[in-house]
Structure formats: structure tokens, C-alpha cells
Protein backbone atom coordinates (compact mmCIF):
# COMPACT_ATOMS: atom_id res chain seq x y z
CA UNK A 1 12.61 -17.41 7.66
CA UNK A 2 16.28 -16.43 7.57
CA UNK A 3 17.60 -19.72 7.14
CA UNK A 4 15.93 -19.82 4.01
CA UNK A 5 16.61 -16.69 2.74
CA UNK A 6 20.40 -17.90 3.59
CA UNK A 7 19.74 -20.94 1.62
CA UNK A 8 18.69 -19.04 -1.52
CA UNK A 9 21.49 -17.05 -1.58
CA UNK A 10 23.76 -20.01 -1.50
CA UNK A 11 21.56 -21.34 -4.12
CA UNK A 12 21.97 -18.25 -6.49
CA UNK A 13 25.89 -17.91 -5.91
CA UNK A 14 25.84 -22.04 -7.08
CA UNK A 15 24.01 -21.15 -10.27
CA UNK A 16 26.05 -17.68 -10.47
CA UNK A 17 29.26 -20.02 -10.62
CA UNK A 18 27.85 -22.44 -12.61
CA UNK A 19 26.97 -19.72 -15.43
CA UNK A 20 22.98 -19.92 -15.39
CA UNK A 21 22.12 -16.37 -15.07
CA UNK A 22 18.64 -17.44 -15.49
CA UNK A 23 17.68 -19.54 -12.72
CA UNK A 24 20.07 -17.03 -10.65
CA UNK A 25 17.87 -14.12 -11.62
CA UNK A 26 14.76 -16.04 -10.75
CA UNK A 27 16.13 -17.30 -7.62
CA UNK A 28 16.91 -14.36 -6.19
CA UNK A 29 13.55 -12.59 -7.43
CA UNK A 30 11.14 -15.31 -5.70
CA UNK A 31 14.01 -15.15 -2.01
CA UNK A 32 13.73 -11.53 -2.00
CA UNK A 33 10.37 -10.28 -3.17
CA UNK A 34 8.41 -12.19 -0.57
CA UNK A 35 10.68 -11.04 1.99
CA UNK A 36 10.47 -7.13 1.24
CA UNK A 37 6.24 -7.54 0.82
CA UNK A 38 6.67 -9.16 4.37
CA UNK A 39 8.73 -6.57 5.70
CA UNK A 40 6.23 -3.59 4.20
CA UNK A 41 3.71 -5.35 5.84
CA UNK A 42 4.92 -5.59 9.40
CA UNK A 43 6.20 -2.39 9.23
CA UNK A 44 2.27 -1.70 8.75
CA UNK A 45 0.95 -3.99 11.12
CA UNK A 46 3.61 -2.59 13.77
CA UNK A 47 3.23 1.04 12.88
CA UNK A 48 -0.42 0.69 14.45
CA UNK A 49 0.82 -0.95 17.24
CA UNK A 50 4.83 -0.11 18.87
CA UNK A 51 5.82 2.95 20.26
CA UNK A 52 9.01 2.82 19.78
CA UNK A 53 9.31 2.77 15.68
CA UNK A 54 12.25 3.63 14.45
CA UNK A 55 13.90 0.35 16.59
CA UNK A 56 11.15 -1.52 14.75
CA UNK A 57 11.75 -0.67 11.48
CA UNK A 58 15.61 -1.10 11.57
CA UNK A 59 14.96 -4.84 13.21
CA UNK A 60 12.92 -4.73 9.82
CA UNK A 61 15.16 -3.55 7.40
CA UNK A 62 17.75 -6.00 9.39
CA UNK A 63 15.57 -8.96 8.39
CA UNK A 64 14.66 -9.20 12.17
CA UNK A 65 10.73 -8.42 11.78
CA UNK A 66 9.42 -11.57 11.66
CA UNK A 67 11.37 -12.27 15.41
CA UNK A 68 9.77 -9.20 16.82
């Protein structure tokens, strides 16, 4: 999950250097829209669930969720 979210960013900085605004705009749309509607639903699933929420929604807004 994070490496490729890591590997889409490297992918939009190569097409921000390269000029195509485009295909940067579009990668970075499909890399970071699934990973907010996974985050908003974790942050759901957990909310039911932990006890301890605020530490679960910062590992979520860290990109840690999925690891919990």
C-alpha cells in the first residue's frame, strides 16, 4: 500500500519534469483518491471498534491505517 503510493509520486514528479501536466494530474488523482476513501473508511470501521481513537486516526491520517 505505501510502496505504491511512493511509486506514484515518483511517477507524477517524472511526468511533472517531463512537462505533461496531464497524465501528472491524473496520476496523482487515481494514487490519492483511493487512498483517502480507504482511510474514511477505516476510520469508520475502527471508530466502532478501538478505544483509543485519536491514536487511530493519526496512524490514519499518517498513511498507517491499513498496518493497524
Amino acid at each position: 500500500f505505501v510502496s505504491e503510493t511512493a511509486a506514484a509520486l515518483c511517477l507524477s514528479a517524472g511526468y511533472r519534469d517531463a512537462g505533461d501536466r496531464m497524465w501528472q494530474g491524473l496520476t496523482l488523482l487515481f494514487a490519492l483518491v483511493p487512498c483517502a476513501l480507504v482511510q474514511l473508511s477505516l476510520v469508520f470501521i475502527h471508530r466502532d471498534v478501538s478505544r483509543d481513537r485519536p491514536l487511530v486516526l493519526l496512524l490514519h491520517l499518517l498513511q498507517l491505517g491499513p498496518l493497524v
